[in-house]
C-alpha atoms as a PDB file:
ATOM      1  CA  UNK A   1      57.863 -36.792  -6.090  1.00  0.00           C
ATOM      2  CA  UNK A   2      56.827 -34.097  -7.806  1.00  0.00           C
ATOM      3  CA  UNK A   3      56.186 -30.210  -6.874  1.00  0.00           C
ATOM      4  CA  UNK A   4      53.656 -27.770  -7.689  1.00  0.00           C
ATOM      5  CA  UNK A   5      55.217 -24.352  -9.783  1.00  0.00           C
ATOM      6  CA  UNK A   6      53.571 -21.150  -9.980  1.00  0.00           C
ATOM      7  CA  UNK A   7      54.190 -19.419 -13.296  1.00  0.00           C
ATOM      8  CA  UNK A   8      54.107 -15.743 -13.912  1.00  0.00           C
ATOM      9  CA  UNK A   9      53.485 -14.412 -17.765  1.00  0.00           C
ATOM     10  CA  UNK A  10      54.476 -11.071 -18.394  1.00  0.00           C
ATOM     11  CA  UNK A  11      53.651  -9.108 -21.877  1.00  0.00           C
ATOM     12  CA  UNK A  12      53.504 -10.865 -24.899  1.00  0.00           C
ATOM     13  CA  UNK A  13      53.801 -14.073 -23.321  1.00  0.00           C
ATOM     14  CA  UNK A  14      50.501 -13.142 -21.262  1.00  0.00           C
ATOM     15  CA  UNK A  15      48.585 -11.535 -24.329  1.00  0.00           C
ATOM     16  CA  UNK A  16      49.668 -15.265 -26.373  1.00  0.00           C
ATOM     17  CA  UNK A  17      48.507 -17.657 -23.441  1.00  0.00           C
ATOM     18  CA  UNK A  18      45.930 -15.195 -22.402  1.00  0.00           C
ATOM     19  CA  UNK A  19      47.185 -16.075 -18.509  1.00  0.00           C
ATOM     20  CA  UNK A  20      48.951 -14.050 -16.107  1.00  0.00           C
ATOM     21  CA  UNK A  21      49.790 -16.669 -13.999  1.00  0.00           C
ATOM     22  CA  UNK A  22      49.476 -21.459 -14.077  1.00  0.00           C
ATOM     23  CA  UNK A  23      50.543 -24.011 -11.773  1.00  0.00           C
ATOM     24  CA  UNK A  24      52.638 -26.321 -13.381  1.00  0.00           C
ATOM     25  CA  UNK A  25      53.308 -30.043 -11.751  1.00  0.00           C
ATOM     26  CA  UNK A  26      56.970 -31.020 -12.545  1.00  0.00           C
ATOM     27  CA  UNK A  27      59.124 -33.735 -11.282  1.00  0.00           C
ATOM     28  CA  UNK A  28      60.981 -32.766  -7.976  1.00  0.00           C
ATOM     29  CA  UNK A  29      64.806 -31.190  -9.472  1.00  0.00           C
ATOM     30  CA  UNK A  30      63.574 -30.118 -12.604  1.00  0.00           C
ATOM     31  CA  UNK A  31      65.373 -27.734 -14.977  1.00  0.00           C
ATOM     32  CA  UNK A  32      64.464 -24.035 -16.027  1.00  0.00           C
ATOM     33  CA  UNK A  33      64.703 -25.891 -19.555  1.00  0.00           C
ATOM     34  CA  UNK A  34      62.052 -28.390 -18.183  1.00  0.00           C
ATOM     35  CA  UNK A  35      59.725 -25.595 -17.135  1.00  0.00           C
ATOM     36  CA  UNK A  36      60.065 -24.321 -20.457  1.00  0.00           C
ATOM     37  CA  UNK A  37      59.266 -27.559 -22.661  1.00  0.00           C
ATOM     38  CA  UNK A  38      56.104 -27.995 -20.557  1.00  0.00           C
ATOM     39  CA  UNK A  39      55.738 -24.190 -21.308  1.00  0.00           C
ATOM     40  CA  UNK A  40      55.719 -24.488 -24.673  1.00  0.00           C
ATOM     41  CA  UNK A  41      53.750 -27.977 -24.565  1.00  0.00           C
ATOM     42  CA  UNK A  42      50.830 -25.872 -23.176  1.00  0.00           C
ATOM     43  CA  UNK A  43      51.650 -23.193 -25.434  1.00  0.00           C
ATOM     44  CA  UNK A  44      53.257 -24.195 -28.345  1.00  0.00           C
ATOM     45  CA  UNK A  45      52.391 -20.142 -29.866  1.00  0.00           C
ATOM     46  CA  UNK A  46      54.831 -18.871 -27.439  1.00  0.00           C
ATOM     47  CA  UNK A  47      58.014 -20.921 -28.748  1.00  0.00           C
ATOM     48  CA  UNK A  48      58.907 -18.238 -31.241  1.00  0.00           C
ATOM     49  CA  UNK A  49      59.239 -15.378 -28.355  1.00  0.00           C
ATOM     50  CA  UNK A  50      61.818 -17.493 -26.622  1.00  0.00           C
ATOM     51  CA  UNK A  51      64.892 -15.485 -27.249  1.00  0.00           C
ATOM     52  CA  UNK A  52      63.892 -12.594 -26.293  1.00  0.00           C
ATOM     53  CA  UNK A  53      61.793 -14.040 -23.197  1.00  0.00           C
ATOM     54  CA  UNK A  54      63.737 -13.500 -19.397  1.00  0.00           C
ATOM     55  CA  UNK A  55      63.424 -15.932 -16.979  1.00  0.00           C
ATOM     56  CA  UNK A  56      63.693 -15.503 -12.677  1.00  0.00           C
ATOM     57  CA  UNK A  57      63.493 -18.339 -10.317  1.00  0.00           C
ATOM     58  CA  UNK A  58      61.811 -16.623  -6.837  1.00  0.00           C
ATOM     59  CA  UNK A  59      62.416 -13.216  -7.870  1.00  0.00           C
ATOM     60  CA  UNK A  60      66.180 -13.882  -9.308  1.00  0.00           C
ATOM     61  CA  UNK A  61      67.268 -12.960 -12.317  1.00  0.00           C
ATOM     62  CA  UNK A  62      68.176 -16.538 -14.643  1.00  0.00           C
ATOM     63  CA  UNK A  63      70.853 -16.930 -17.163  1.00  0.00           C
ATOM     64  CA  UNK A  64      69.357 -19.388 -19.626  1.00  0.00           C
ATOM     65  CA  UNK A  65      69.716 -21.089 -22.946  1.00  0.00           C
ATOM     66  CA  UNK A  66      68.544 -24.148 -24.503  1.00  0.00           C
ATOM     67  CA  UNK A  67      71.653 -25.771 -24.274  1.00  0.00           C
ATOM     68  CA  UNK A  68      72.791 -24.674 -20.341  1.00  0.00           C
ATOM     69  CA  UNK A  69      69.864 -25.623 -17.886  1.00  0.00           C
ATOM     70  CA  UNK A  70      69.917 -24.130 -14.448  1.00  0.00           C
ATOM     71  CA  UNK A  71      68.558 -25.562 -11.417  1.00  0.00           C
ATOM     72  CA  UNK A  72      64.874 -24.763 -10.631  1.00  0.00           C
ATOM     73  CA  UNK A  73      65.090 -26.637  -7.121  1.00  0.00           C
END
């Protein structure tokens, strides 16, 4: 099964995709970190501006790293 997630780009995220916003099709319970890889699949230019990138799941501010995933489901 897999769900349908929209994706909001903010600053330099936006002005390196050139999108404000994609719909991403992941796997039913995947990860922040697996929203990221296909992130950075799509747009391999924005993989340097990770660290300083912030992440929110439905308006919430996320705690992430590469190592700790949190729950996107």
């Amino acid at each position: 099964m897999t769900m349908d997630l929209n994706v909001l780009y903010f600053a330099h995220v936006r002005e390196r995709t050139g999108l404000a916003r994609e719909t991403l099709q992941l796997d039913a319970g995947s990860t922040v970190a697996d929203v990221v890889r296909a992130v950075v699949v799509r747009h391999p230019e924005v993989e340097p501006l990770l660290p300083s990138v912030r992440f929110a799941l439905n308006g919430e501010p996320l705690a992430f790293s590469r190592e700790a995933a949190c729950d996107a489901a």
